[in-house]
C-alpha atoms as a PDB file:
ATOM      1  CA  UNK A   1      43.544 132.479  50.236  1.00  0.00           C
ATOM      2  CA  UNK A   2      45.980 129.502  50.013  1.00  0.00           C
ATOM      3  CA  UNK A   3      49.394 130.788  50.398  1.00  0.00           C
ATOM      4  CA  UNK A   4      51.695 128.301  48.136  1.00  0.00           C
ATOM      5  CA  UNK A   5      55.405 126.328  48.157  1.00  0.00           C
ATOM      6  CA  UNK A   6      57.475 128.210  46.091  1.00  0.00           C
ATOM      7  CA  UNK A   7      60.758 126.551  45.450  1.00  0.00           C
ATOM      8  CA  UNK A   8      63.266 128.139  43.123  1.00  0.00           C
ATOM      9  CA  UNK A   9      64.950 126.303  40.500  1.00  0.00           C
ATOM     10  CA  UNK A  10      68.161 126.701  38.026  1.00  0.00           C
ATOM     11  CA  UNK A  11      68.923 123.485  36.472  1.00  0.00           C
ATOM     12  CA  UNK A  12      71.378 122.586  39.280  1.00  0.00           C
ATOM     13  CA  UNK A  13      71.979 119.574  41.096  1.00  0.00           C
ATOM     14  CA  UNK A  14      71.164 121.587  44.264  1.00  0.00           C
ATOM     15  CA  UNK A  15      68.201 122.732  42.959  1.00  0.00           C
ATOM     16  CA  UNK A  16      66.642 119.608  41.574  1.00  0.00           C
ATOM     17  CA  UNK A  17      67.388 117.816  45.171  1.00  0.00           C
ATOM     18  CA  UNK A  18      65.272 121.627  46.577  1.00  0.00           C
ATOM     19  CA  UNK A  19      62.757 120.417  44.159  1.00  0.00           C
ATOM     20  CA  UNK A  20      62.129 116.881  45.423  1.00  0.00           C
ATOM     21  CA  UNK A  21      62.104 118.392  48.911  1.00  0.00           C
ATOM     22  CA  UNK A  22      60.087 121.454  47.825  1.00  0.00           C
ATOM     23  CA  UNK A  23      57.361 118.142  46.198  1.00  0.00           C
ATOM     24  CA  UNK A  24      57.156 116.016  49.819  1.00  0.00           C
ATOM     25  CA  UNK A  25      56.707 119.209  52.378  1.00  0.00           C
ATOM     26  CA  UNK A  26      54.045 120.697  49.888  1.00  0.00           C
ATOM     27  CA  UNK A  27      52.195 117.230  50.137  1.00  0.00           C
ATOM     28  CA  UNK A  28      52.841 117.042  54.066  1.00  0.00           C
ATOM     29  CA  UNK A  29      51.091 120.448  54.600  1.00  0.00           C
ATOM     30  CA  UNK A  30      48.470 120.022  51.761  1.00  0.00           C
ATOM     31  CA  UNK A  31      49.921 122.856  49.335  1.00  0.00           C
ATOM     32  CA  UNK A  32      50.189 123.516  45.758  1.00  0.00           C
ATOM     33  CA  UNK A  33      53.650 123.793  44.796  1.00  0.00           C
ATOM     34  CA  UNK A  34      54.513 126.812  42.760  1.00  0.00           C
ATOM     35  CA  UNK A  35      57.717 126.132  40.406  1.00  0.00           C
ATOM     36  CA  UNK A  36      60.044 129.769  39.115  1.00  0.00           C
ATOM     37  CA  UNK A  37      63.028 130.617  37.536  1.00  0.00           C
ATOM     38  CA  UNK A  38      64.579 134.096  37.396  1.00  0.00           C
ATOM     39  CA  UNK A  39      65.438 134.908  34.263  1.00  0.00           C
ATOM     40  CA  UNK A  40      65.784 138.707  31.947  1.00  0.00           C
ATOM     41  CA  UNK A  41      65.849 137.311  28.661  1.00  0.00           C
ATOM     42  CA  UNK A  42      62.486 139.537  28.218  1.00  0.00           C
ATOM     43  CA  UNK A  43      64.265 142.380  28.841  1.00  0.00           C
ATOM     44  CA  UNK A  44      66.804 142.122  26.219  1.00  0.00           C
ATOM     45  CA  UNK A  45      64.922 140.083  23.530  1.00  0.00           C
ATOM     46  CA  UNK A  46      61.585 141.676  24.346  1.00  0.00           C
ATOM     47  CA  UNK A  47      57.903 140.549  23.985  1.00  0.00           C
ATOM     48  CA  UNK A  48      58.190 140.091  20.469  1.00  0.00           C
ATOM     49  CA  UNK A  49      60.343 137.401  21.088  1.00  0.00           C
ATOM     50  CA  UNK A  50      58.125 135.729  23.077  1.00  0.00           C
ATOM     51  CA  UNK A  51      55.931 135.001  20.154  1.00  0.00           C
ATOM     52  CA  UNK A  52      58.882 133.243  17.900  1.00  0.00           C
ATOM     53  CA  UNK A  53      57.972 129.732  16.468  1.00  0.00           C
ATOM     54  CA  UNK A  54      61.645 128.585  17.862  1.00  0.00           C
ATOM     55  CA  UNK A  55      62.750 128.581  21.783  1.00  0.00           C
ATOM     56  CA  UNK A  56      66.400 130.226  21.338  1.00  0.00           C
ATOM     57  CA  UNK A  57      68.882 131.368  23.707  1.00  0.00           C
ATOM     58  CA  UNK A  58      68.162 132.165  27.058  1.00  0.00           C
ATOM     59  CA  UNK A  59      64.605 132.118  26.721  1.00  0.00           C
ATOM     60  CA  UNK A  60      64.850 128.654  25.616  1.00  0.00           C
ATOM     61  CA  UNK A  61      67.173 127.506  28.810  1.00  0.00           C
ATOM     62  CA  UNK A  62      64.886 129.021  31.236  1.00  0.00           C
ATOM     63  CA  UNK A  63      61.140 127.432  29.651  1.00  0.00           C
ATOM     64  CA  UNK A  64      63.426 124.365  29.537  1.00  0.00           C
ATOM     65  CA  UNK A  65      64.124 124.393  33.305  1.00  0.00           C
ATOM     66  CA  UNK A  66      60.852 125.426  34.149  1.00  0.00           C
ATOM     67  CA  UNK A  67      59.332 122.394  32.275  1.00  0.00           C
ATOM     68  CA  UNK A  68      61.452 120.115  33.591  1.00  0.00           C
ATOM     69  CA  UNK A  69      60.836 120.546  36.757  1.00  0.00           C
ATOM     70  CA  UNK A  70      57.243 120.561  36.359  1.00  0.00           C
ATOM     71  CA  UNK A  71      57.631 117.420  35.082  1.00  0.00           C
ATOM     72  CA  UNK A  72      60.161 116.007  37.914  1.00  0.00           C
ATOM     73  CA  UNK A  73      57.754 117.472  40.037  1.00  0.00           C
ATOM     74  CA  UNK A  74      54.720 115.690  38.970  1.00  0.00           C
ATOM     75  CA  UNK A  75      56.480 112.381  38.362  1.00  0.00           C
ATOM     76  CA  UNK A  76      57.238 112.336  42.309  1.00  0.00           C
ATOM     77  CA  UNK A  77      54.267 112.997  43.216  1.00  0.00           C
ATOM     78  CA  UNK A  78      50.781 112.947  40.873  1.00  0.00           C
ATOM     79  CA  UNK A  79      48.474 114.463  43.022  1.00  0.00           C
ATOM     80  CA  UNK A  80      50.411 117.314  43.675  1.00  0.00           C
ATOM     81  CA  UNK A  81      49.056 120.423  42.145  1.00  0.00           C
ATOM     82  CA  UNK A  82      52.105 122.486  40.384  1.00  0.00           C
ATOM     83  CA  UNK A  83      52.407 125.733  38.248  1.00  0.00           C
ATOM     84  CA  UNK A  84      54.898 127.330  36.838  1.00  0.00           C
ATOM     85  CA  UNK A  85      56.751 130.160  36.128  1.00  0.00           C
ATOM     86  CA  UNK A  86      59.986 132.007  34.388  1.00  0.00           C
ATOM     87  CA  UNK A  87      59.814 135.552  36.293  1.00  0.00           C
ATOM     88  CA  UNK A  88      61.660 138.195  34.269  1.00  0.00           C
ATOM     89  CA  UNK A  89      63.974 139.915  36.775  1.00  0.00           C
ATOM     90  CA  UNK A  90      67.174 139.156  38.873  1.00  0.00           C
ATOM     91  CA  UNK A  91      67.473 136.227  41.213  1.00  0.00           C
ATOM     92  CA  UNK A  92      67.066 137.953  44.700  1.00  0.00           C
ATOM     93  CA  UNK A  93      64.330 140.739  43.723  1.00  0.00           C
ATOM     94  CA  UNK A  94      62.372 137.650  42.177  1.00  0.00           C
ATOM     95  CA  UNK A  95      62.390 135.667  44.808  1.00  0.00           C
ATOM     96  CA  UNK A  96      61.872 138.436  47.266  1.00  0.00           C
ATOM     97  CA  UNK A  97      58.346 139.405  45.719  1.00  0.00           C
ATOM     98  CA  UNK A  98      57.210 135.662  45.479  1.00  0.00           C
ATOM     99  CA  UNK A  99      57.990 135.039  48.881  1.00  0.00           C
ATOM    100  CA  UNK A 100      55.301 138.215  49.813  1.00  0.00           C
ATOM    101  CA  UNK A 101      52.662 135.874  48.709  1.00  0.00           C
ATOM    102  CA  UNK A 102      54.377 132.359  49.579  1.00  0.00           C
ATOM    103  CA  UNK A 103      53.954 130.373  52.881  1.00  0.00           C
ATOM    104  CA  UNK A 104      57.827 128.904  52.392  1.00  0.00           C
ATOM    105  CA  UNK A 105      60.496 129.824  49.895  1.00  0.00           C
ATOM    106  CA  UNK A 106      62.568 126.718  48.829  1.00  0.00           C
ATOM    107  CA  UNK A 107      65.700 127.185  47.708  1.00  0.00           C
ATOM    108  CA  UNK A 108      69.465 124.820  47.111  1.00  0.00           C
ATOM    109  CA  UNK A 109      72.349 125.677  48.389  1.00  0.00           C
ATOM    110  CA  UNK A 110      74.284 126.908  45.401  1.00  0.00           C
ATOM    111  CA  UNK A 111      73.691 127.017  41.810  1.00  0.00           C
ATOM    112  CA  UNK A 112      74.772 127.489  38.245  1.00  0.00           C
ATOM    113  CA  UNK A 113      77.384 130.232  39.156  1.00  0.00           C
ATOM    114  CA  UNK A 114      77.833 130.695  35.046  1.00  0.00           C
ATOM    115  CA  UNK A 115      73.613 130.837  34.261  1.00  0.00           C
ATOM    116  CA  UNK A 116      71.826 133.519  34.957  1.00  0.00           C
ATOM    117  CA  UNK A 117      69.842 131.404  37.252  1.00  0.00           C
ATOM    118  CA  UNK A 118      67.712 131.571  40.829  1.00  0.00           C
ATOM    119  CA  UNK A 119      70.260 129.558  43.071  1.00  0.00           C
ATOM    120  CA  UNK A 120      73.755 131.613  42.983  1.00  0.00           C
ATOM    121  CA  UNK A 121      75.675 131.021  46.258  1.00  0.00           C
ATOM    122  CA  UNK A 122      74.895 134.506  47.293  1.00  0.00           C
ATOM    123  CA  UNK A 123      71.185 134.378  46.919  1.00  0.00           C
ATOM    124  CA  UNK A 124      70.413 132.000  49.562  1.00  0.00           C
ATOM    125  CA  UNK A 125      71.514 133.950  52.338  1.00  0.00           C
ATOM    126  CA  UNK A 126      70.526 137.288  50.778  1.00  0.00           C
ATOM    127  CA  UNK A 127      66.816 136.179  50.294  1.00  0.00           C
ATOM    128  CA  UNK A 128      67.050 134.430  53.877  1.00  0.00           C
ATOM    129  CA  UNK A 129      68.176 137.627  55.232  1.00  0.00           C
ATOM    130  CA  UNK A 130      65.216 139.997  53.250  1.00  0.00           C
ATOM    131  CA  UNK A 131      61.968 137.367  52.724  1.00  0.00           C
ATOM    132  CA  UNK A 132      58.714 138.047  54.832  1.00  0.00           C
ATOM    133  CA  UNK A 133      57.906 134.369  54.955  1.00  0.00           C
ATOM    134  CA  UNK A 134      60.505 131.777  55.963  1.00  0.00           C
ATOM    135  CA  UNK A 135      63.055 130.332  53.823  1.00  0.00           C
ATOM    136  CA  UNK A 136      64.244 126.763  53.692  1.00  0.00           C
ATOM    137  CA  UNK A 137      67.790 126.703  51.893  1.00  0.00           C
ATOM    138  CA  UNK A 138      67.758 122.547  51.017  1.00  0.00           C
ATOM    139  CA  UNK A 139      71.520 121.359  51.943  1.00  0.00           C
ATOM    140  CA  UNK A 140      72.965 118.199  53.975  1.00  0.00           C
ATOM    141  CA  UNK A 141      73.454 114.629  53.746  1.00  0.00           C
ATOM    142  CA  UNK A 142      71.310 111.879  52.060  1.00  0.00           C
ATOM    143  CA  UNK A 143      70.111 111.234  55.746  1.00  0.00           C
ATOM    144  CA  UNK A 144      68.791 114.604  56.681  1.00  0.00           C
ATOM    145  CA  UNK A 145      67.468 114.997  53.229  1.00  0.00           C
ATOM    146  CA  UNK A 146      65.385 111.914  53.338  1.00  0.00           C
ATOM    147  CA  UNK A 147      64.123 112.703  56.791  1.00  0.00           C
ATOM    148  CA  UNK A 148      65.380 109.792  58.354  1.00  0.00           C
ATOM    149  CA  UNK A 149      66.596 111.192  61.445  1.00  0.00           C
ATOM    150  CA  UNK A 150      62.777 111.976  62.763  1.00  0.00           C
ATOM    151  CA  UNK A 151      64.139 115.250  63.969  1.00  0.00           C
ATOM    152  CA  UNK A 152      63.417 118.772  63.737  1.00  0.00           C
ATOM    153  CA  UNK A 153      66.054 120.704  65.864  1.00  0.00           C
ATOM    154  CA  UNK A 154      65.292 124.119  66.580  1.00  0.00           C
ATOM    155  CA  UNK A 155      67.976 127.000  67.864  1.00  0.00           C
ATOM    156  CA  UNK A 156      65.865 128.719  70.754  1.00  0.00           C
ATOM    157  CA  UNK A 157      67.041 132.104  70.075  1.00  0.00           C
ATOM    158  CA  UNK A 158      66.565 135.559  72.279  1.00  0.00           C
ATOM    159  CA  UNK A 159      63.175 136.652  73.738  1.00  0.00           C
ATOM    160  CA  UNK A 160      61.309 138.496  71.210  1.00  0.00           C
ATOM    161  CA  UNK A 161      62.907 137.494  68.743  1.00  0.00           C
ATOM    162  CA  UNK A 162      62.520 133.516  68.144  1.00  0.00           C
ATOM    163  CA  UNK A 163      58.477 132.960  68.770  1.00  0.00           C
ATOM    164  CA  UNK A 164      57.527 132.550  65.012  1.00  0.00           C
ATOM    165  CA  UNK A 165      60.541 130.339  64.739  1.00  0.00           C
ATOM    166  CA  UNK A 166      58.810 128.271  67.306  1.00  0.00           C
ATOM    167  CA  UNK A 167      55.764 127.883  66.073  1.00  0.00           C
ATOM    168  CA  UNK A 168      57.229 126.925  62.921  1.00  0.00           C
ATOM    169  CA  UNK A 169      59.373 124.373  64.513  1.00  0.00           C
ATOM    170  CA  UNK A 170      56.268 122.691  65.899  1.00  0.00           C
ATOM    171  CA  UNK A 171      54.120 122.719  63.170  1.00  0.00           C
ATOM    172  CA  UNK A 172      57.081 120.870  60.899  1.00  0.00           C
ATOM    173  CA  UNK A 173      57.683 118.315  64.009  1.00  0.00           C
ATOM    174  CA  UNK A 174      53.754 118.066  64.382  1.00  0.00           C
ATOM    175  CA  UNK A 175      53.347 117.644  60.568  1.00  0.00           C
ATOM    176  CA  UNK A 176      56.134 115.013  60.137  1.00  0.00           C
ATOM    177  CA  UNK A 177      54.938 112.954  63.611  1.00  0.00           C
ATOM    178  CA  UNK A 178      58.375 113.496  64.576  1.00  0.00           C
ATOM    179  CA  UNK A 179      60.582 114.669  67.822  1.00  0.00           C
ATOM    180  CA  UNK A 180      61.601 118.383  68.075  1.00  0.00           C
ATOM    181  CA  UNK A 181      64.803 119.151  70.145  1.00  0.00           C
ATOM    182  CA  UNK A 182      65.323 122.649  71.299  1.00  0.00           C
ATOM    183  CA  UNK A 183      68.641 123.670  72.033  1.00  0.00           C
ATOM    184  CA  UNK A 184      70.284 126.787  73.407  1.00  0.00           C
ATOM    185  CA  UNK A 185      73.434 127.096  73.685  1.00  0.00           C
ATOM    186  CA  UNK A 186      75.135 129.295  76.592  1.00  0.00           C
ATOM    187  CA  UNK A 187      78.888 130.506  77.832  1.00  0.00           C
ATOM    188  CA  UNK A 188      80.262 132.749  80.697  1.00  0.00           C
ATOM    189  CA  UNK A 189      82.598 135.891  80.176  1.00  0.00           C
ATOM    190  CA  UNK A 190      86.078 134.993  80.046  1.00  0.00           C
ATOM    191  CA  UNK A 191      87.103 136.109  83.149  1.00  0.00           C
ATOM    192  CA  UNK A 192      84.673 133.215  85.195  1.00  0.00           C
ATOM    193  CA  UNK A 193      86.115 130.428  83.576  1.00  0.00           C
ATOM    194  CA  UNK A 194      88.635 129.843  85.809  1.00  0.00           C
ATOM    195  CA  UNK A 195      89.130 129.824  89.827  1.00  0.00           C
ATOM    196  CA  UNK A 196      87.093 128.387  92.488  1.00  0.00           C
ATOM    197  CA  UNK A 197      83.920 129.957  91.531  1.00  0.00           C
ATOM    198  CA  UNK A 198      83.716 128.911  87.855  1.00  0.00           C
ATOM    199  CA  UNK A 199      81.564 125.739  88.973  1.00  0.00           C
ATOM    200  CA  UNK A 200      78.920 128.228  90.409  1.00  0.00           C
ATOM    201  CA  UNK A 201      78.797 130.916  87.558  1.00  0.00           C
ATOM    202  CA  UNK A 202      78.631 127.920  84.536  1.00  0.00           C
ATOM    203  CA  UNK A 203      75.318 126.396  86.640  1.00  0.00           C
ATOM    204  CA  UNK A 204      73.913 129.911  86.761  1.00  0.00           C
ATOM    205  CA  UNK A 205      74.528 130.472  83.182  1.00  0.00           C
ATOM    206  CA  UNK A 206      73.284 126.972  82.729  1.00  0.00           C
ATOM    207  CA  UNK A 207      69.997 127.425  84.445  1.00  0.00           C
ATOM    208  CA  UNK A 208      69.242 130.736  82.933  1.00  0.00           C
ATOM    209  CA  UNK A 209      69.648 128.866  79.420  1.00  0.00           C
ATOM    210  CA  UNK A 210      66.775 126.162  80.336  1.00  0.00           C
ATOM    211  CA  UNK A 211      64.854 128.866  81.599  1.00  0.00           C
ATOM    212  CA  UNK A 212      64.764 130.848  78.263  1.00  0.00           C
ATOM    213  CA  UNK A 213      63.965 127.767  76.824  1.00  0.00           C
ATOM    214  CA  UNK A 214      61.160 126.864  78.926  1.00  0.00           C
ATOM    215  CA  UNK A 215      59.372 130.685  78.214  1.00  0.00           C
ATOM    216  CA  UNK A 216      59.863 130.586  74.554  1.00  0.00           C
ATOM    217  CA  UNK A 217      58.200 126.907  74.221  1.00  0.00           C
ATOM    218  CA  UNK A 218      55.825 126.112  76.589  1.00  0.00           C
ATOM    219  CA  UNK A 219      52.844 128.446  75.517  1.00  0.00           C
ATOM    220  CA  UNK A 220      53.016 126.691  71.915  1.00  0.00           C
ATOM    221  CA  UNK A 221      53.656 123.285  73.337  1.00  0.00           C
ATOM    222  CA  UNK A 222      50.585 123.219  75.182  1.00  0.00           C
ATOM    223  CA  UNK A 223      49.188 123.727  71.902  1.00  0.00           C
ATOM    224  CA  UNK A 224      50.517 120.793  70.231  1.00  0.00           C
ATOM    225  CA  UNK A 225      50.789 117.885  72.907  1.00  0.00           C
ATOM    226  CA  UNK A 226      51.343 115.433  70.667  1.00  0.00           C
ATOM    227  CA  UNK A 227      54.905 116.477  70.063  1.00  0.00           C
ATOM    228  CA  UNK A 228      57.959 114.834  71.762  1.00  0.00           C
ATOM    229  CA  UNK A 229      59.857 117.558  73.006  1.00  0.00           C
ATOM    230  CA  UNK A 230      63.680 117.532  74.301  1.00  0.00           C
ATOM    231  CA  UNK A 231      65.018 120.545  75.903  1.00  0.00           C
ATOM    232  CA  UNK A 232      68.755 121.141  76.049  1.00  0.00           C
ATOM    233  CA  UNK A 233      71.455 124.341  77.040  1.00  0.00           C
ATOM    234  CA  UNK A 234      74.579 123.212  75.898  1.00  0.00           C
ATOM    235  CA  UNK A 235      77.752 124.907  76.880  1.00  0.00           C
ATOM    236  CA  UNK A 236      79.789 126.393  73.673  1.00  0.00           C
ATOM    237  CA  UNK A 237      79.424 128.631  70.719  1.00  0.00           C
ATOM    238  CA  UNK A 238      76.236 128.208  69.232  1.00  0.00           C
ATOM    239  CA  UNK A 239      76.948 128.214  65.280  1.00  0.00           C
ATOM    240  CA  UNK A 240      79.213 125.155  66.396  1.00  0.00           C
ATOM    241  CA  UNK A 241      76.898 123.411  68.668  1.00  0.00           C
ATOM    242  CA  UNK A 242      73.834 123.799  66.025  1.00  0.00           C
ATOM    243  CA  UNK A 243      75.639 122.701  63.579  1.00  0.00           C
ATOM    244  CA  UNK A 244      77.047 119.586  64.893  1.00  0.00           C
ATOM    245  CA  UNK A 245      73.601 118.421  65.903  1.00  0.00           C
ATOM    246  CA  UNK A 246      72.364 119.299  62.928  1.00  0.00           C
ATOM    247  CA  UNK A 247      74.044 116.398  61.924  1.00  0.00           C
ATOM    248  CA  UNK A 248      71.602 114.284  63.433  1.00  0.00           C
ATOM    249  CA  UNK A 249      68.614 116.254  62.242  1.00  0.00           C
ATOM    250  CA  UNK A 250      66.250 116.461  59.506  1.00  0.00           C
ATOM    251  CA  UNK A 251      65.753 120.128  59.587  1.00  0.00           C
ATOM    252  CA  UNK A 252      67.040 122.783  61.627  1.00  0.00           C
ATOM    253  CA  UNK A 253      65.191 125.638  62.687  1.00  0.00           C
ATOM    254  CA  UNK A 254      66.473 129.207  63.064  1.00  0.00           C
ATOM    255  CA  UNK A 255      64.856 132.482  63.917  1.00  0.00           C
ATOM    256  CA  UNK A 256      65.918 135.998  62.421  1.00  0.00           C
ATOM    257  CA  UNK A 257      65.436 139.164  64.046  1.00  0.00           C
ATOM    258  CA  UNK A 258      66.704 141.313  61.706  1.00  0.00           C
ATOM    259  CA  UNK A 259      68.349 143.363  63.579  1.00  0.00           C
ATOM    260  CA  UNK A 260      72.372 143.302  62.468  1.00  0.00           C
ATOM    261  CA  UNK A 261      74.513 140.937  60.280  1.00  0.00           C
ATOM    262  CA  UNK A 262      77.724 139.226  61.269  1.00  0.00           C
ATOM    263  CA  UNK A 263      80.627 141.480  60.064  1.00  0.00           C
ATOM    264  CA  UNK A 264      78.644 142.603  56.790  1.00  0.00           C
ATOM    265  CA  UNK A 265      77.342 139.036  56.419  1.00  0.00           C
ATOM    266  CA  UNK A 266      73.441 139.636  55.867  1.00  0.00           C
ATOM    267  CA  UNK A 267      72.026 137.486  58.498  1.00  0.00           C
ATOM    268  CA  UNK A 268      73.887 136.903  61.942  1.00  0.00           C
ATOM    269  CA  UNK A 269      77.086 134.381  62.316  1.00  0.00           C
ATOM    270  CA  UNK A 270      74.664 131.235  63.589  1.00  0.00           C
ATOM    271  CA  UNK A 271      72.799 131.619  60.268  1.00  0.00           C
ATOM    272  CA  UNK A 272      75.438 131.796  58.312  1.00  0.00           C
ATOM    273  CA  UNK A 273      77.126 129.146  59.583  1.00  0.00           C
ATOM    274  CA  UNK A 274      74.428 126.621  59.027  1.00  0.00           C
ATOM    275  CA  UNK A 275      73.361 127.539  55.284  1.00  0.00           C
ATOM    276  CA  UNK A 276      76.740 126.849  54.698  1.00  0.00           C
ATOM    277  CA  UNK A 277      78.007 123.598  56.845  1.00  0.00           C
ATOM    278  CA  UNK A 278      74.793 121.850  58.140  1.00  0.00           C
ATOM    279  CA  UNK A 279      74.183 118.272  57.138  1.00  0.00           C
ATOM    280  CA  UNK A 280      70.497 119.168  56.756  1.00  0.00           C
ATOM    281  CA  UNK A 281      67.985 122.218  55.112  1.00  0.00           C
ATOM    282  CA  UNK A 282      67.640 124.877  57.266  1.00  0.00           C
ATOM    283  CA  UNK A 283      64.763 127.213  57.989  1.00  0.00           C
ATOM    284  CA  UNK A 284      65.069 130.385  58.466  1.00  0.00           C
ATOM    285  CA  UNK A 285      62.155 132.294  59.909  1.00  0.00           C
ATOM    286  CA  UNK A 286      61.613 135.689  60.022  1.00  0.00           C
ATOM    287  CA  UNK A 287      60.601 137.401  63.434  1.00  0.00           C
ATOM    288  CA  UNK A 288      57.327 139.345  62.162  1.00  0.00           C
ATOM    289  CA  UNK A 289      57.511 143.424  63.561  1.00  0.00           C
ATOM    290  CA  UNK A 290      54.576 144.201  65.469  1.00  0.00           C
ATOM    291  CA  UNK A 291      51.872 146.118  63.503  1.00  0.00           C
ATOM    292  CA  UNK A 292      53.766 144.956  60.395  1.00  0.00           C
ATOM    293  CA  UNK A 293      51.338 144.261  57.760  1.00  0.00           C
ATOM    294  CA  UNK A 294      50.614 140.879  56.682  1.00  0.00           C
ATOM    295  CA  UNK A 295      50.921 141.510  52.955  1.00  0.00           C
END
């Protein structure tokens, strides 16, 4: 069974530029598009309200939203097939359960902060952090939105941990006929910064970067030849080398182990860091557990 788009919407400016992404990758991979909106007017007003002549309060706003952006949604693109719907629960466990039957989650960056909406600036990372299927969190400049860069840029992560990440990365760059750069980014302990062997220890460190990045592409490479590929180990922090090449991206790439956050944060400090400063959406993909079922 097809497995569709779901992109989450609230009315926002943020999420109406998630929609219009959310439109063109559903017609690059040949998916149906799947439009919601968390909202628990049906638990308040119950189903008898549902059958009212008049569209009132919060019931109203959320149809309202929906239909909109079914409509935005087919205006951009006819052939697209779309459905729709207002899901009766809170933001996070709504998106959560759609994204067990989704192939990508679409989300803005931030929201209505005074609706009761999907996009609230807490929800992207939270469903990031939680969803079984990856997560796309639509931010960045008119550039990266547009795809004009003809980049994906993927952050090789640890073994293990960043294979599905890959194979994501190269099915966007395959899909979109586009180049994929893979960076990792490396530094040495403090202490062999300085003194005459410092030269020797950074090459090391150096080296063992490429060669991380060599293991956790070239098995899917050789699966998609068509793809430029550019590898790169670049010395520095690597929240603040991905996202200053994210600036010339069109979507960055980033794998999620789930294994710790970054000082309570729910996903780690290089995640973080891009869903909120990157000039362009990020992905996050989930590292699947072994044996885990494929629900």
């Amino acid at each position: 069974m097809e497995r569709p788009l779901v992109v989450g919407v609230d009315g926002s400016d943020s999420a109406l530029r998630a929609l219009d992404w959310a439109v063109d990758e559903a017609a690059l991979h040949g998916l149906g598009l799947r439009v919601v909106h968390a909202s628990t007017w049906e638990r308040y007003e119950g189903p008898a309200a549902a059958g009212d002549q008049e569209d009132t309060g919060e019931r109203g706003l959320a149809e309202g939203i929906v239909g909109a952006a079914v409509e935005r949604a087919r205006c951009r693109n006819p052939a697209l097939r779309v459905d729709a719907e207002v899901l009766a629960d809170d933001a996070v466990s709504a998106l959560l359960r759609e994204g067990n039957l989704a192939s990508l989650l679409v989300l803005g960056s931030h929201g209505h902060r005074e609706l009761t909406g999907l996009l609230l600036g807490s929800v992207g990372p939270a469903v990031a952090a939680r969803a079984r299927c990856p997560v796309v969190v639509v931010r960045g400049d008119a550039a990266g939105l547009a795809g004009e860069h003809r980049c994906v840029l993927l952050a090789v992560g640890e073994p293990g941990e960043s294979a599905e990440a890959v194979r994501f990365a190269f099915r966007e760059a395959a899909a979109r006929g586009c180049m994929l750069k893979a960076v990792r980014a490396w530094h040495g302990p403090a202490h062999e910064r300085t003194g005459p062997s410092a030269g020797v220890a950074d090459s090391y460190h150096e080296r063992r970067a490429t060669e991380l990045i060599d293991r956790a592409l070239d098995e899917v490479a050789a699966a998609h030849p068509a793809v430029r590929v550019r590898r790169t180990a670049v010395a520095g922090p690597a929240h603040k080398v991905l996202v200053h090449r994210a600036a010339a991206a069109d979507l960055l790439v980033i794998g999620s182990g789930r294994h710790h956050g970054y000082f309570g944060l729910p996903l780690g400090r290089l995640a973080h860091s891009a869903l909120c400063h990157a000039a362009c959406p990020v992905a996050v993909v989930p590292q699947r557990d072994q044996g885990a079922p494929d629900g």
